[in-house]
N, C-alpha and C. Protein backbone atom coordinates (compact mmCIF):
# COMPACT_ATOMS: atom_id res chain seq x y z
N UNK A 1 0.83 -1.20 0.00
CA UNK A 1 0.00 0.00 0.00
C UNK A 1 0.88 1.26 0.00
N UNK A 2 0.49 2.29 -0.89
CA UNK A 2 1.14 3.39 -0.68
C UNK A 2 0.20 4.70 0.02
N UNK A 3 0.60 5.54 0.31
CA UNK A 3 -0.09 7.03 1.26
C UNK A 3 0.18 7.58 0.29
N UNK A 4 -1.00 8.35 0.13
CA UNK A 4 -1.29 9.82 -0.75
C UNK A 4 -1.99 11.07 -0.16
N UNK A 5 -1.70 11.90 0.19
CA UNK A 5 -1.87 13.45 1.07
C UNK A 5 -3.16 14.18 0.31
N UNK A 6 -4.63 13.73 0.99
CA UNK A 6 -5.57 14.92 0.11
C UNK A 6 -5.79 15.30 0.69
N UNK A 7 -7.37 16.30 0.43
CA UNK A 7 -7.56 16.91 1.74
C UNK A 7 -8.22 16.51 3.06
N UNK A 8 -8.51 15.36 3.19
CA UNK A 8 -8.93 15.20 4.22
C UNK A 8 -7.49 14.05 5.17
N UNK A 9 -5.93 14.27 4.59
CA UNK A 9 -4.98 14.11 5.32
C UNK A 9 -4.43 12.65 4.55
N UNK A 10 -3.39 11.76 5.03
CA UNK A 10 -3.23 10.72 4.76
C UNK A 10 -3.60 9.58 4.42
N UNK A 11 -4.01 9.19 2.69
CA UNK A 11 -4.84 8.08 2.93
C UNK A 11 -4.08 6.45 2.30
N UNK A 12 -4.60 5.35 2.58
CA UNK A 12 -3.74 4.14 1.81
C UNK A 12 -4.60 3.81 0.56
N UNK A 13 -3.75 3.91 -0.39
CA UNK A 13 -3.81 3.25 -1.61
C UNK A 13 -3.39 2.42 -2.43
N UNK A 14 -3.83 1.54 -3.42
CA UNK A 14 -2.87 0.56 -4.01
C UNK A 14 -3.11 1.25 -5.33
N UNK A 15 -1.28 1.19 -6.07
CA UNK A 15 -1.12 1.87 -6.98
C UNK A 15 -1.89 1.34 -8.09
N UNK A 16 -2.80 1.08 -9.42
CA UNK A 16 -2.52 0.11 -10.32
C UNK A 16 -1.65 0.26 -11.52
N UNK A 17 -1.09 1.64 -11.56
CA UNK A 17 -0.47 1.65 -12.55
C UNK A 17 1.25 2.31 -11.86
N UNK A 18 2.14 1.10 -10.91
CA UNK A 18 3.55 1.72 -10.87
C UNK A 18 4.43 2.00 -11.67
N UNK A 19 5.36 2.90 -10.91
CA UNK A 19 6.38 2.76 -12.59
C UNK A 19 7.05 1.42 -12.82
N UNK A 20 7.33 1.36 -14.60
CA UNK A 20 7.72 0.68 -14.88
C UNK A 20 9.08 0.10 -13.87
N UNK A 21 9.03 -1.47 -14.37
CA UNK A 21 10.48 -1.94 -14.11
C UNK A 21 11.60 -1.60 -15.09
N UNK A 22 11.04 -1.31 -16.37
CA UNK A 22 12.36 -1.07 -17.33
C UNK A 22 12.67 0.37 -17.03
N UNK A 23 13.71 0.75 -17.94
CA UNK A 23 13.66 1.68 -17.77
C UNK A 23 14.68 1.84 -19.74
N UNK A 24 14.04 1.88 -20.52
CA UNK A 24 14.21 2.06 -21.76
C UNK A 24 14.46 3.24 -22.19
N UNK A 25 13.41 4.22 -21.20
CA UNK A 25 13.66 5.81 -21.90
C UNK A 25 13.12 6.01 -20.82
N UNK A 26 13.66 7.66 -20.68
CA UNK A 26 13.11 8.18 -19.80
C UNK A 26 11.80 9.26 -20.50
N UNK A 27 10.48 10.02 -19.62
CA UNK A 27 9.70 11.52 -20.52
C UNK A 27 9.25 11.82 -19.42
N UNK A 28 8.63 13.13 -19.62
CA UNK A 28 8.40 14.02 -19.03
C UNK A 28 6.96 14.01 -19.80
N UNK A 29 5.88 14.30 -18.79
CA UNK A 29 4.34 14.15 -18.72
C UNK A 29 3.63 15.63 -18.32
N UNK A 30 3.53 16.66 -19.76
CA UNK A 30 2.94 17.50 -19.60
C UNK A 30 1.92 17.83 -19.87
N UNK A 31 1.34 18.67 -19.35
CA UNK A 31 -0.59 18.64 -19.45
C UNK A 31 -0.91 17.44 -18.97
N UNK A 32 -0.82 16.57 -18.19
CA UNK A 32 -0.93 15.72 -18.16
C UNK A 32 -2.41 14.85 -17.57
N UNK A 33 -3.16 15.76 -17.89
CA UNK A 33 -4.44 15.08 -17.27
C UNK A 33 -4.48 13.94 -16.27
N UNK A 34 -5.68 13.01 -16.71
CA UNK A 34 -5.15 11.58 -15.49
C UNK A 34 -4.11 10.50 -15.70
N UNK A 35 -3.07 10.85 -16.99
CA UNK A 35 -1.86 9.84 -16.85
C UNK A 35 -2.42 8.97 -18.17
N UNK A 36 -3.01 9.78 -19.21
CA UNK A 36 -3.01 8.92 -20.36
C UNK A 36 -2.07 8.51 -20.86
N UNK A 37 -1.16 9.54 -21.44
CA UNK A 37 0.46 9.47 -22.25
C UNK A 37 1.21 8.32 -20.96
N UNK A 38 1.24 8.17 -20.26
CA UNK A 38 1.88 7.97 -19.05
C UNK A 38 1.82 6.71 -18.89
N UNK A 39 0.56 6.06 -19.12
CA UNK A 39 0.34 4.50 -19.08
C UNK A 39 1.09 3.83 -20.19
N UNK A 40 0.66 3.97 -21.20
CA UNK A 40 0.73 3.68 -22.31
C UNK A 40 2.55 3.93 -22.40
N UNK A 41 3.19 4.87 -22.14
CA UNK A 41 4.69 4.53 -22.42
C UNK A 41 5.58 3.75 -21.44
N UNK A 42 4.68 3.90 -19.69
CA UNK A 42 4.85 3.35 -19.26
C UNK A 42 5.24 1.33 -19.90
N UNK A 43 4.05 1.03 -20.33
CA UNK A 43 3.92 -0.18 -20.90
C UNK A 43 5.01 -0.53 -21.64
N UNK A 44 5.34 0.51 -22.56
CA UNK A 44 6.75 0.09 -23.53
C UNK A 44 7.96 0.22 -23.04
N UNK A 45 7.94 0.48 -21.71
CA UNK A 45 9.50 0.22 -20.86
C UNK A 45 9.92 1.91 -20.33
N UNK A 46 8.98 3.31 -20.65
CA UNK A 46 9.45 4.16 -20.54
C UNK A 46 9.32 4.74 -18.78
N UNK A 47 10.13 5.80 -18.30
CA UNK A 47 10.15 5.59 -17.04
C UNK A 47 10.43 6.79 -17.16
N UNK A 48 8.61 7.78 -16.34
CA UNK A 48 8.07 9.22 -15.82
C UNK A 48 9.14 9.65 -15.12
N UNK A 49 10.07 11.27 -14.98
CA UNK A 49 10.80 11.43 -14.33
C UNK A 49 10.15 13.01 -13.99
N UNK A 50 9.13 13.24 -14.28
CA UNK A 50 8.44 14.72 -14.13
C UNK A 50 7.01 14.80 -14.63
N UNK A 51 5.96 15.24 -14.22
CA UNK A 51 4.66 14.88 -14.41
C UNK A 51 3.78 16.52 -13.90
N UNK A 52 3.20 17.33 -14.75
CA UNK A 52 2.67 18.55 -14.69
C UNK A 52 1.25 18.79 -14.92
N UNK A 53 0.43 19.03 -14.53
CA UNK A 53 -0.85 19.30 -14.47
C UNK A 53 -1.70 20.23 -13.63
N UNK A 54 -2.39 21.03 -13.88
CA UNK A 54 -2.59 22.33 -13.45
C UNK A 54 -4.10 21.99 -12.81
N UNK A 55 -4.85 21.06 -13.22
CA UNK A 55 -6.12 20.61 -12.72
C UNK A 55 -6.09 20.05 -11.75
N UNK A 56 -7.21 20.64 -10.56
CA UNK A 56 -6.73 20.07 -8.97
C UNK A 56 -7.29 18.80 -9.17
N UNK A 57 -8.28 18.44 -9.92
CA UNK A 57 -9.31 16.84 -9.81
C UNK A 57 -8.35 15.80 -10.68
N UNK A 58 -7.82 16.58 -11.46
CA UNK A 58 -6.53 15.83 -12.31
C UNK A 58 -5.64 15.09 -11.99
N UNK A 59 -5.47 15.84 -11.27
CA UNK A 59 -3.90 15.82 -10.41
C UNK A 59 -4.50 14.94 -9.10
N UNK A 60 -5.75 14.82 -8.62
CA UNK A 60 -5.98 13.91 -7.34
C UNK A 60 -6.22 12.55 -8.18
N UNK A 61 -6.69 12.71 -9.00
CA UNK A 61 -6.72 11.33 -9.92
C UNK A 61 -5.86 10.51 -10.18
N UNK A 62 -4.50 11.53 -11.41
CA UNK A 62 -3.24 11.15 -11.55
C UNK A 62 -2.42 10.46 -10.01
N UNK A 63 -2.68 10.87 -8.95
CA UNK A 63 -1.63 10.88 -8.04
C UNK A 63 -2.71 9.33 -7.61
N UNK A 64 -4.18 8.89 -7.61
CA UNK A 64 -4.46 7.60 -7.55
C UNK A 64 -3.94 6.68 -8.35
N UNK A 65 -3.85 6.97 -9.83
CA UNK A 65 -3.21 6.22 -10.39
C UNK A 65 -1.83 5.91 -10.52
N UNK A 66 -1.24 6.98 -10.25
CA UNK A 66 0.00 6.17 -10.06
C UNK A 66 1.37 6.69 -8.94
N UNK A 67 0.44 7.04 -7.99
CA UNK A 67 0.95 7.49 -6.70
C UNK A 67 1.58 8.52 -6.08
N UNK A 68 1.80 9.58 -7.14
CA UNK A 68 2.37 10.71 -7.33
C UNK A 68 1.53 11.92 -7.62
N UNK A 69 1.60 12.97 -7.09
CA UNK A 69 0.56 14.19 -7.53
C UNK A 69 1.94 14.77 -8.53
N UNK A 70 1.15 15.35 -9.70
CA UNK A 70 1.70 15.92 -10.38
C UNK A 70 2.62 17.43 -9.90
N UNK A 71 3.37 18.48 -10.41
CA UNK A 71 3.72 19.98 -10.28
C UNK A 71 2.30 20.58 -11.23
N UNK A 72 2.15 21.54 -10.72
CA UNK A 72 1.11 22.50 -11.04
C UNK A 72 1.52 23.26 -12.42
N UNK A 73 1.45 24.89 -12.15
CA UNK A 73 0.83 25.35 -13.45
C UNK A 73 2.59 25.25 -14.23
N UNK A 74 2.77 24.90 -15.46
CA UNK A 74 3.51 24.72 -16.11
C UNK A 74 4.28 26.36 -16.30
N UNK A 75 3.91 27.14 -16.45
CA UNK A 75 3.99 28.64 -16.75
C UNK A 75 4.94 28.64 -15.36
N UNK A 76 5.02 28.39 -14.62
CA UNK A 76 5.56 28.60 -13.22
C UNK A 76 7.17 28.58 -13.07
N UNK A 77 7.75 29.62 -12.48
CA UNK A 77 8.97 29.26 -12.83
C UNK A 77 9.42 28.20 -11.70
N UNK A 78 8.96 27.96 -10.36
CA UNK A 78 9.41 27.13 -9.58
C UNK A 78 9.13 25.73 -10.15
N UNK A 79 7.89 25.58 -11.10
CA UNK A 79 8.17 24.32 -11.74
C UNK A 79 8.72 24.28 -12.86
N UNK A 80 8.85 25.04 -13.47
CA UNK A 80 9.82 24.41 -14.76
C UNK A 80 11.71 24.18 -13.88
N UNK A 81 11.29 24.76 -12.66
CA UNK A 81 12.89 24.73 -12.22
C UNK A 81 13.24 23.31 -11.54
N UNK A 82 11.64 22.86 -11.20
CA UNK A 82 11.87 21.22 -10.44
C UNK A 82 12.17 20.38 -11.43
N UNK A 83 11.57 20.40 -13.00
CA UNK A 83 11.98 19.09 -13.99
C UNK A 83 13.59 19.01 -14.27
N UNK A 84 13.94 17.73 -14.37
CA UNK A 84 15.07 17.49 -14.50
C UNK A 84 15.65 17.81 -16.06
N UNK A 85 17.12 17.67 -15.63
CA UNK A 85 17.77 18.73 -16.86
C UNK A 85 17.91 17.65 -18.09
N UNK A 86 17.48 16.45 -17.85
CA UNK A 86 17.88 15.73 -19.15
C UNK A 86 16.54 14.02 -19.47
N UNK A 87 16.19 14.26 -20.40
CA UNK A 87 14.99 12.95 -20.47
C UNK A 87 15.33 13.30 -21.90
N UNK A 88 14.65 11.90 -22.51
CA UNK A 88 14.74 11.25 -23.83
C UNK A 88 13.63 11.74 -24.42
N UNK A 89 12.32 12.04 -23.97
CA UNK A 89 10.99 12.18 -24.70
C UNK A 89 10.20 12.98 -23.72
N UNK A 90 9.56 14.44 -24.75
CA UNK A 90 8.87 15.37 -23.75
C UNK A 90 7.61 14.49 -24.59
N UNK A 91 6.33 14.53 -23.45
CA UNK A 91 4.89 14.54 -24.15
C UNK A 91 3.64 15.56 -23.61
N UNK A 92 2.77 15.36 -24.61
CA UNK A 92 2.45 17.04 -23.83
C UNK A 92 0.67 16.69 -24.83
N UNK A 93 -0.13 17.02 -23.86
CA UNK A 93 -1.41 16.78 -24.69
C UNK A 93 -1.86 18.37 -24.35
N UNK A 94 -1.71 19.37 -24.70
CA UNK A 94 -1.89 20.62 -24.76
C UNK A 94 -3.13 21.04 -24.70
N UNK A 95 -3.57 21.88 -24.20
CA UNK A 95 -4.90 22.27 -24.02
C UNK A 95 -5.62 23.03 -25.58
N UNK A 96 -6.46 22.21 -25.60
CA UNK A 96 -7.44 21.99 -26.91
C UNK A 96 -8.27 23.20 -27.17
N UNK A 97 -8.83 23.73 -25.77
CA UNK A 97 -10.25 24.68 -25.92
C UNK A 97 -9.83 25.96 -27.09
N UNK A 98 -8.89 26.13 -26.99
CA UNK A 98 -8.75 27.19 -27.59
C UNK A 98 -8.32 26.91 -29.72
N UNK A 99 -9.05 25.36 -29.55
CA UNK A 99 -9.00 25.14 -31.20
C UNK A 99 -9.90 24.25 -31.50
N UNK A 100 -10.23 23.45 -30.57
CA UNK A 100 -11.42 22.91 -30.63
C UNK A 100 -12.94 23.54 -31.49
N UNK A 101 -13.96 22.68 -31.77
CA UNK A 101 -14.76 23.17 -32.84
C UNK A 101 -15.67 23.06 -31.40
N UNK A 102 -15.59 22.71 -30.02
CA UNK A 102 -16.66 22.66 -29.29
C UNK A 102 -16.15 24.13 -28.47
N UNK A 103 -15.26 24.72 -28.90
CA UNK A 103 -15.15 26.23 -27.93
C UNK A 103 -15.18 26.91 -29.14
N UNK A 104 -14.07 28.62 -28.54
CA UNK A 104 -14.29 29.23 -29.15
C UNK A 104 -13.69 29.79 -30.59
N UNK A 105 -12.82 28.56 -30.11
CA UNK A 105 -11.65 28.94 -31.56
C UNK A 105 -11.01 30.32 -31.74
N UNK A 106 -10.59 30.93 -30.60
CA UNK A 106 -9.50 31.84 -31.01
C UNK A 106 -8.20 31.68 -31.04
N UNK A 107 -7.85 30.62 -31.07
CA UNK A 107 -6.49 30.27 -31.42
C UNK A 107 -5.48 30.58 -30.27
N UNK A 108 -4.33 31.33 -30.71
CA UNK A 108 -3.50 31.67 -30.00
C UNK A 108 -3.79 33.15 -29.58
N UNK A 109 -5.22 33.73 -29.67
CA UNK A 109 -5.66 34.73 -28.73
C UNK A 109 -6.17 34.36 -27.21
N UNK A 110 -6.21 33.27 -27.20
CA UNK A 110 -7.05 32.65 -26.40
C UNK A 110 -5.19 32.51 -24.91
N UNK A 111 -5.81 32.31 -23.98
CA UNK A 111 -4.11 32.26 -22.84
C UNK A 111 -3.82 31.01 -23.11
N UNK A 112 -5.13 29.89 -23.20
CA UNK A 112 -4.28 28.50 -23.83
C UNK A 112 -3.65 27.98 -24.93
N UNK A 113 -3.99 29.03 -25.60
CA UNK A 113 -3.84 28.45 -26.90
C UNK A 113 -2.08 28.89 -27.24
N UNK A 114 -1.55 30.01 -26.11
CA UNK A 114 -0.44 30.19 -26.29
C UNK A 114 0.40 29.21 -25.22
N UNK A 115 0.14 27.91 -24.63
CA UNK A 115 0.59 26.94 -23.89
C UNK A 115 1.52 26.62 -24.90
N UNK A 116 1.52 26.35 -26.04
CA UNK A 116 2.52 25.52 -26.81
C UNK A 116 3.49 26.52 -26.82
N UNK A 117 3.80 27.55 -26.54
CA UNK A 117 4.92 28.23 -26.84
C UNK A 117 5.90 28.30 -25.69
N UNK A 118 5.37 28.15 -24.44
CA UNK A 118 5.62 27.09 -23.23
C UNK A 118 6.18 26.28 -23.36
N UNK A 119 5.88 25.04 -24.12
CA UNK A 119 6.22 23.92 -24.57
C UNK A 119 7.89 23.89 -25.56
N UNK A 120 7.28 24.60 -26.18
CA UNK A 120 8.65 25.16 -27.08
C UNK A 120 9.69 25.90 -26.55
N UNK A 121 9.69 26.66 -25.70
CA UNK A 121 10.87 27.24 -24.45
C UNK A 121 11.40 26.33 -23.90
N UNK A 122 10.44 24.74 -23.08
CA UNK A 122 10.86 23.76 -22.69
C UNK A 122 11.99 22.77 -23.28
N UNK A 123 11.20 22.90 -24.62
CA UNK A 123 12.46 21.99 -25.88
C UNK A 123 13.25 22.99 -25.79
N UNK A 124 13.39 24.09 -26.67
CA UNK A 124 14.94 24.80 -26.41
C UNK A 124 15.54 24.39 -25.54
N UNK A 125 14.87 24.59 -24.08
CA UNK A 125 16.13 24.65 -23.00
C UNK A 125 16.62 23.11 -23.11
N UNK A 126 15.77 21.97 -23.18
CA UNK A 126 16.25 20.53 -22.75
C UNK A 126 16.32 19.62 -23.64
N UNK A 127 16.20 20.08 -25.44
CA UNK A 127 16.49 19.26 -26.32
C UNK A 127 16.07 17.64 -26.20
N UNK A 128 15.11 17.52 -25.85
CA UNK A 128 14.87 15.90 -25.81
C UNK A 128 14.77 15.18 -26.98
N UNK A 129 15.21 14.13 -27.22
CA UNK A 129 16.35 13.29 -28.61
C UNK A 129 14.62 13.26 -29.06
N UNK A 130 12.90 13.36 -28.72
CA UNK A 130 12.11 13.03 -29.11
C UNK A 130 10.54 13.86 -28.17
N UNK A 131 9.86 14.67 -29.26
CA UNK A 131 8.51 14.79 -28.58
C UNK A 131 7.43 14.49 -29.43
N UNK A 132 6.47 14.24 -28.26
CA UNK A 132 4.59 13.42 -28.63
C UNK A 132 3.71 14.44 -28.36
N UNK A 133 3.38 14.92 -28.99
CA UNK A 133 2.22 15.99 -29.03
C UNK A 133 0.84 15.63 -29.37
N UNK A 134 0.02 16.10 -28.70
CA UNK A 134 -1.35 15.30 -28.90
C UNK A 134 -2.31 16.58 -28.78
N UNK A 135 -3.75 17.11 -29.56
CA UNK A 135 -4.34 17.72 -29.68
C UNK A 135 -5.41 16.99 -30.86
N UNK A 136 -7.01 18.16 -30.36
CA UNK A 136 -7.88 17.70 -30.83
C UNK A 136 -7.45 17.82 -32.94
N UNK A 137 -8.48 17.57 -33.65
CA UNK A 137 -8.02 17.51 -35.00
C UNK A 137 -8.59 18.72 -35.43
N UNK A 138 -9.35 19.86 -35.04
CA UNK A 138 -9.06 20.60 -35.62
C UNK A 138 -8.50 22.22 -35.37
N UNK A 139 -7.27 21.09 -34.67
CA UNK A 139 -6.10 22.16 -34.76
C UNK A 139 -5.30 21.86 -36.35
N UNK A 140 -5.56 20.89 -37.10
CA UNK A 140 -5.23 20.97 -38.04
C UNK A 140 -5.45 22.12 -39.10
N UNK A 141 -7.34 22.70 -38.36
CA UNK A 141 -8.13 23.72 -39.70
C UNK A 141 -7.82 24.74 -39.73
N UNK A 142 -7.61 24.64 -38.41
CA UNK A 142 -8.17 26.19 -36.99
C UNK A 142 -7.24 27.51 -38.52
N UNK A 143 -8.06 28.49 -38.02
CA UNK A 143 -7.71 29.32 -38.91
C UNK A 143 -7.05 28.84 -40.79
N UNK A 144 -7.57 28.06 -40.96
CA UNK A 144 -7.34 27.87 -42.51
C UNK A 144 -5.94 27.28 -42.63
N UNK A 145 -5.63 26.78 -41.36
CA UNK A 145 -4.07 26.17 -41.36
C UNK A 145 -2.94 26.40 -40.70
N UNK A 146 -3.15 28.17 -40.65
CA UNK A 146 -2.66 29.20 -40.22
C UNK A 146 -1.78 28.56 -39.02
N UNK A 147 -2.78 28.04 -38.01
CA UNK A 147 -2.06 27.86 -36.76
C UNK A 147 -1.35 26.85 -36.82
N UNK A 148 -1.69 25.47 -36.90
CA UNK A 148 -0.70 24.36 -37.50
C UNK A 148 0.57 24.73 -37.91
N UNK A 149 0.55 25.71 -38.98
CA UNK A 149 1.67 25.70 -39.95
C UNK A 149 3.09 26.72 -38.83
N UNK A 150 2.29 27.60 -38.15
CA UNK A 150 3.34 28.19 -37.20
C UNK A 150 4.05 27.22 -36.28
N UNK A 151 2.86 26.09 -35.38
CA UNK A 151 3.37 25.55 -34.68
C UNK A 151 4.58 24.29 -35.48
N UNK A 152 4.13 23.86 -36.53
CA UNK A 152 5.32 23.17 -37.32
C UNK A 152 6.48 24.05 -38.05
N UNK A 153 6.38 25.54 -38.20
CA UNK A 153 7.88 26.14 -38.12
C UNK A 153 8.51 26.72 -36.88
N UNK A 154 7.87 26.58 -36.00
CA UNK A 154 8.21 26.55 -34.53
C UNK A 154 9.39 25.32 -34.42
N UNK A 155 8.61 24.20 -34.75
CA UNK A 155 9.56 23.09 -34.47
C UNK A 155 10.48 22.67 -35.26
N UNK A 156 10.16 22.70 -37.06
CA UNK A 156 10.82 22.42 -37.65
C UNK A 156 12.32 23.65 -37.86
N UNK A 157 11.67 25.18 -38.07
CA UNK A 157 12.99 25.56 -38.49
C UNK A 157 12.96 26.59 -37.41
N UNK A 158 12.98 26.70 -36.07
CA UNK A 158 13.31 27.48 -35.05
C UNK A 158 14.11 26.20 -34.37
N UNK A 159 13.66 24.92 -33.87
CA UNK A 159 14.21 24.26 -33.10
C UNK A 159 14.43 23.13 -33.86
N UNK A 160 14.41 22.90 -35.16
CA UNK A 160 15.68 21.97 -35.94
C UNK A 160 14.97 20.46 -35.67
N UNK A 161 13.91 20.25 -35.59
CA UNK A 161 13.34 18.75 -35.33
C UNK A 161 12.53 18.36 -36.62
N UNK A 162 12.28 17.24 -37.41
CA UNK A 162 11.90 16.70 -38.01
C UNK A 162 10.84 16.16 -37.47
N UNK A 163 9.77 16.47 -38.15
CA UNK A 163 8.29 16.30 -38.20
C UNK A 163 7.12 15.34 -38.77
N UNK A 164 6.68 14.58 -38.25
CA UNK A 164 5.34 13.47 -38.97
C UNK A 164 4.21 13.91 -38.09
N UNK A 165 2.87 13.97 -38.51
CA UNK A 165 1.56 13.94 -37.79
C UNK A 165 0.71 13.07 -38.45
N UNK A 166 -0.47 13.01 -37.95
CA UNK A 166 -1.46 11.88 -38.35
C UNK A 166 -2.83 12.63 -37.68
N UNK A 167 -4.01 11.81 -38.10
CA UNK A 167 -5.21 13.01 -37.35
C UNK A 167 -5.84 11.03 -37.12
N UNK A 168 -6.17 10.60 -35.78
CA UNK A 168 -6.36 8.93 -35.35
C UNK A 168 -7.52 9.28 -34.92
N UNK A 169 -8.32 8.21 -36.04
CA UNK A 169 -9.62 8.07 -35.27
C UNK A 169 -9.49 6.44 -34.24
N UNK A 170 -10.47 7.07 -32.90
CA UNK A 170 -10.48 6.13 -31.48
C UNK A 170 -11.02 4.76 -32.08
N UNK A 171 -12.15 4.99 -33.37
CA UNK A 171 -12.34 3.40 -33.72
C UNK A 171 -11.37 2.58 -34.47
N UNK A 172 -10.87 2.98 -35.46
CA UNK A 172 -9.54 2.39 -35.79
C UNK A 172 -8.72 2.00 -34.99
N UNK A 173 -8.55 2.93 -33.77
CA UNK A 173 -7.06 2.54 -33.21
C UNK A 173 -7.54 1.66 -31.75
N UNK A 174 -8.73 1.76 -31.50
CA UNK A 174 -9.32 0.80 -30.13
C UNK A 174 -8.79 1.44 -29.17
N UNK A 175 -8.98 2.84 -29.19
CA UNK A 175 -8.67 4.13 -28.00
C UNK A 175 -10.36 4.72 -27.95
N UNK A 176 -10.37 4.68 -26.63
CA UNK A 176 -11.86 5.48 -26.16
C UNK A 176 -11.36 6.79 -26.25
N UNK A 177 -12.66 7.55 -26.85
CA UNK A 177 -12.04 9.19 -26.84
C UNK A 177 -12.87 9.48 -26.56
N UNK A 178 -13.45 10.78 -25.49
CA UNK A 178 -14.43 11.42 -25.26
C UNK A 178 -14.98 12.86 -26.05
N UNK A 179 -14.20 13.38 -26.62
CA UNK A 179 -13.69 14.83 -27.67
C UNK A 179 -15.20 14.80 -28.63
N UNK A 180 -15.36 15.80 -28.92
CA UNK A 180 -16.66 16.06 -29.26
C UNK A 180 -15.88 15.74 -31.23
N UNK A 181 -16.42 14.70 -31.85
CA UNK A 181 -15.96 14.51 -33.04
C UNK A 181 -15.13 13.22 -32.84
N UNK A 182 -14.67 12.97 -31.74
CA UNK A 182 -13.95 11.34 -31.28
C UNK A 182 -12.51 11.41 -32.18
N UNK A 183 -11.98 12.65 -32.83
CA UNK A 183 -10.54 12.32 -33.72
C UNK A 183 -9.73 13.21 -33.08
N UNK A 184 -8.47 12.52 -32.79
CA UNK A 184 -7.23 13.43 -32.43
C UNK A 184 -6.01 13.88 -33.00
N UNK A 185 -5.52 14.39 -33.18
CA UNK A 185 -4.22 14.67 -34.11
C UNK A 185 -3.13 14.36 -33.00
N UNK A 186 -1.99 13.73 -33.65
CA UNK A 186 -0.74 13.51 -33.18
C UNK A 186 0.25 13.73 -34.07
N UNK A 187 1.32 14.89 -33.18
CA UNK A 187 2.04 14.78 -33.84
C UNK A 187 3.49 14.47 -33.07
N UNK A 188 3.89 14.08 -33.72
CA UNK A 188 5.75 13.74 -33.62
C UNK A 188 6.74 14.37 -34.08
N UNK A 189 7.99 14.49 -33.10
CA UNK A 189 8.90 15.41 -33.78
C UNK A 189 10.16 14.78 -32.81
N UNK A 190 11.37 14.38 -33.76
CA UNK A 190 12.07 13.65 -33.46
C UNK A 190 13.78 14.95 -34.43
N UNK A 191 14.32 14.86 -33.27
CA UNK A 191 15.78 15.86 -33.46
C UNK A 191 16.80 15.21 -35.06
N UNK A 192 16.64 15.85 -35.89
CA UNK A 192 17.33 15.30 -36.89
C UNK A 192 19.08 14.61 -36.77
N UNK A 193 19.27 15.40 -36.13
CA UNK A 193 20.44 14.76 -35.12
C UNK A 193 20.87 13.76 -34.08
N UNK A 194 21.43 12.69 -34.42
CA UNK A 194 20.97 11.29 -32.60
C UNK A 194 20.23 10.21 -33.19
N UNK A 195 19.93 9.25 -32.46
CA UNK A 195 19.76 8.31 -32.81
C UNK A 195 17.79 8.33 -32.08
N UNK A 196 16.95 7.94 -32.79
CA UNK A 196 16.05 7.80 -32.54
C UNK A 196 15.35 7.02 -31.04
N UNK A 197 14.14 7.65 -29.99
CA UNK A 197 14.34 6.59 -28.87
C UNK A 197 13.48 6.00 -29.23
N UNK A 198 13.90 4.74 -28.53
CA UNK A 198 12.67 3.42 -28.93
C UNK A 198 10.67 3.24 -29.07
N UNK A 199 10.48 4.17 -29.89
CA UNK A 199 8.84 3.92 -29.94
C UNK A 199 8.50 3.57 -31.20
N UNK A 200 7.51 3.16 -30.96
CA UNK A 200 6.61 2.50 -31.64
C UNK A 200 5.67 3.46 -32.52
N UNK A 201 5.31 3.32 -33.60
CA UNK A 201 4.08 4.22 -34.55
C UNK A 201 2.69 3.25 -33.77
């Protein structure tokens, strides 16, 4: 049994999802809602060394599942100062509302919608050999492309990473999605430089 601190003080829990025994790669778990990205790389041998989430119900969730409460608001400089200076793979499921077809779609007028640029300060500073980006699909449209196409010269020719995306529907891939439209875009971006870390398409 492990202890987890809410508010009503010390309680016992059994983890079901610990960290892995391997330890293949190390990532870093941003936005991290209840530990989606987290399971799932978990599984392929990867091993959480920093975990961020700004949602208090999130973060009491995440810390049931896998015994740890996340660091808070990412923007923060005391947390970007706690993640460690070196991991193999950032992942980051970025906050959607602000491209989503179920809000308001102002893009990067919106305070979330400028989270990815957050994200991108993060890579500068810590170069990880690999990042997983995950957002609803129409951040693909959002403004006629417009926004997509910044955030892929963001990565490609500001920070030198080589780029693939895909837009996955949950029935094809036997992923439950709750997202109003059920399709997500993923994208990938892997340092043209180094040797690739071990994942899987």
């Amino acid at each position: 049994m492990n202890k987890i601190n809410n508010s009503r003080g010390m309680i016992d829990v059994s983890i079901p999802f610990p960290d892995s025994e391997k330890n293949d790669f190390t990532f870093i778990d941003l936005f991290a809602g209840i530990g989606g990205f987290r399971i799932a790389l978990q599984d392929i041998g990867g091993r959480c060394v920093f975990s961020s989430e700004n949602n208090t119900y999130a973060q009491q969730t995440y810390a049931l599942n896998f015994g740890k409460i996340p660091y808070g608001d990412i923007t923060k400089k005391e947390v970007q100062e706690s993640m460690p200076n070196d991991f193999d793979l950032l992942c980051a499921g970025f906050p959607c509302q602000a491209f989503s077809i179920a809000g308001y779609r102002k893009g990067f007028a919106d305070t979330r919608g400028v989270l990815f640029f957050e994200i991108a300060d993060i890579i500068k500073k810590h170069r990880p050999k690999a990042i997983l980006l995950e957002n609803v699909k129409n951040l693909f449209y959002h403004d006629k492309g417009k926004t997509f196409n910044v955030i892929l010269d963001v990565l490609q020719r500001e920070l030198k990473y080589k780029t693939t995306y895909r837009i996955l529907n949950p029935v094809q891939t036997q992923v439950t999605n709750a997202t109003l439209g059920g399709e997500q875009m993923q994208l990938k971006f892997y340092q043209k430089r180094g040797r690739e870390p071990p994942l899987s398409d």
